[in-house]
Protein backbone atom coordinates (compact mmCIF):
# COMPACT_ATOMS: atom_id res chain seq x y z
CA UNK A 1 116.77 70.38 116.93
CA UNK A 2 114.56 71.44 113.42
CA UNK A 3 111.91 72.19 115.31
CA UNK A 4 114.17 74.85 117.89
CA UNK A 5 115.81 75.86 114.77
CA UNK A 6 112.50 76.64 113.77
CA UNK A 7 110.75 78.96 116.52
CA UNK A 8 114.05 80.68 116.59
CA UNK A 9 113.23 82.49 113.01
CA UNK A 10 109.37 82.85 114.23
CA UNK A 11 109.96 86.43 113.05
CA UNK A 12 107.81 88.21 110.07
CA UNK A 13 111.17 88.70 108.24
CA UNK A 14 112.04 84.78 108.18
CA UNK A 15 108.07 83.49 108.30
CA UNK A 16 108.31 82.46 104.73
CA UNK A 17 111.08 80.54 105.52
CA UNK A 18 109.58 78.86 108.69
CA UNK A 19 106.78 78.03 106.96
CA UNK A 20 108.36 76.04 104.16
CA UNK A 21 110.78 74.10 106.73
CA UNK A 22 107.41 73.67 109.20
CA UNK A 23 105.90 72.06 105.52
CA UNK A 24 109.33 70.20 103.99
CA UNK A 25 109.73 68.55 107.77
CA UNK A 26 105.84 67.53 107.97
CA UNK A 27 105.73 69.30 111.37
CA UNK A 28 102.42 70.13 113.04
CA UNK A 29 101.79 73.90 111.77
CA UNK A 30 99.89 73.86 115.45
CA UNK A 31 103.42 73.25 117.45
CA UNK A 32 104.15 76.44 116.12
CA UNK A 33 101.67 79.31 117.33
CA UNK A 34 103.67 82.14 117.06
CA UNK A 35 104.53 81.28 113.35
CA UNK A 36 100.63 80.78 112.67
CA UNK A 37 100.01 84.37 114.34
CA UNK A 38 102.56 85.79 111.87
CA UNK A 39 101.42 84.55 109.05
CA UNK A 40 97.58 85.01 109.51
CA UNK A 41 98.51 88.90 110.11
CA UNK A 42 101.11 88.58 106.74
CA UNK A 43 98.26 87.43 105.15
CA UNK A 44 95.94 90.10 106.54
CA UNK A 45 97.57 92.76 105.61
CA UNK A 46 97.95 91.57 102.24
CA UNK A 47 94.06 90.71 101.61
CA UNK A 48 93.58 94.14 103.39
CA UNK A 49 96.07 95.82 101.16
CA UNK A 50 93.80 94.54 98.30
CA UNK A 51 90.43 96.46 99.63
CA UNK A 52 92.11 99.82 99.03
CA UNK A 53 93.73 99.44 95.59
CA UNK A 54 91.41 101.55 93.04
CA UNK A 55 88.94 99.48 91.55
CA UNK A 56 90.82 99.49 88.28
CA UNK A 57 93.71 97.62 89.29
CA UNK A 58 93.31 93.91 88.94
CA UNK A 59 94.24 93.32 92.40
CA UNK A 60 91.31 95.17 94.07
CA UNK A 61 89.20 93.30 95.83
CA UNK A 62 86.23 94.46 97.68
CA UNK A 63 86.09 95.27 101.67
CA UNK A 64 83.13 92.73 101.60
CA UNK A 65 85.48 89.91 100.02
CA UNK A 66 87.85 90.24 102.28
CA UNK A 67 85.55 90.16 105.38
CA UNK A 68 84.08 86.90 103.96
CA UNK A 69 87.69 85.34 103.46
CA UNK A 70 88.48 86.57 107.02
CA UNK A 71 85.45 84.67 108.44
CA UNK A 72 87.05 82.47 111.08
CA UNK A 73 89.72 83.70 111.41
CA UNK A 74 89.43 86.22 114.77
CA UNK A 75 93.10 87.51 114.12
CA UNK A 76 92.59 89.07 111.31
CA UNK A 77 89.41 90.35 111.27
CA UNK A 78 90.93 92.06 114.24
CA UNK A 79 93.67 93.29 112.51
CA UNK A 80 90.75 94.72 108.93
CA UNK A 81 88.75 96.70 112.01
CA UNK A 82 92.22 98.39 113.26
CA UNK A 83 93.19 99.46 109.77
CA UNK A 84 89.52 100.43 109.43
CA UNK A 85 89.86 102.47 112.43
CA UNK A 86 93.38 103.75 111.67
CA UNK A 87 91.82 105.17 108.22
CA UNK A 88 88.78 106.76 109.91
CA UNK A 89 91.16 108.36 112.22
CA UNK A 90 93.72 109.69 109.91
């Protein structure tokens, strides 16, 4: 029943709270895939966010950086090259 309780807020407005119930009930993060997608491209967007601050702010990080960190991870190296794209294109 947790783990139905579960999938049912696999949404990016309850992931936090997925998460934390997927960690406090020692489930498999893997018997949730739609909850890992989520989070990887929460996650993305944040690290991505980062690249584009102004180098002054102390949470800038460089577009290099975040490539590295995103090493492995196919979802959201995907989701660097579409905002890369998006910005080229606006």
């Amino acid at each position: 029943m947790r783990k139905r309780a579960i999938e049912r807020i696999c949404h990016p407005k309850y992931a936090k709270v997925a998460g934390t119930l997927v960690k406090d009930y020692k489930f498999e993060p893997t018997d949730f895939p739609e909850l890992i997608r989520i989070m990887e491209l929460q996650s993305a967007h944040y690290f991505i966010s980062r690249a584009f601050k102004p180098e002054t702010d102390s949470q800038h990080m460089y577009l290099n950086k975040v490539e590295e960190l995103f090493e492995g991870y196919p979802l959201m190296l995907e989701a660097l090259c579409n905002t890369l794209l998006k910005k080229e294109f606006d």
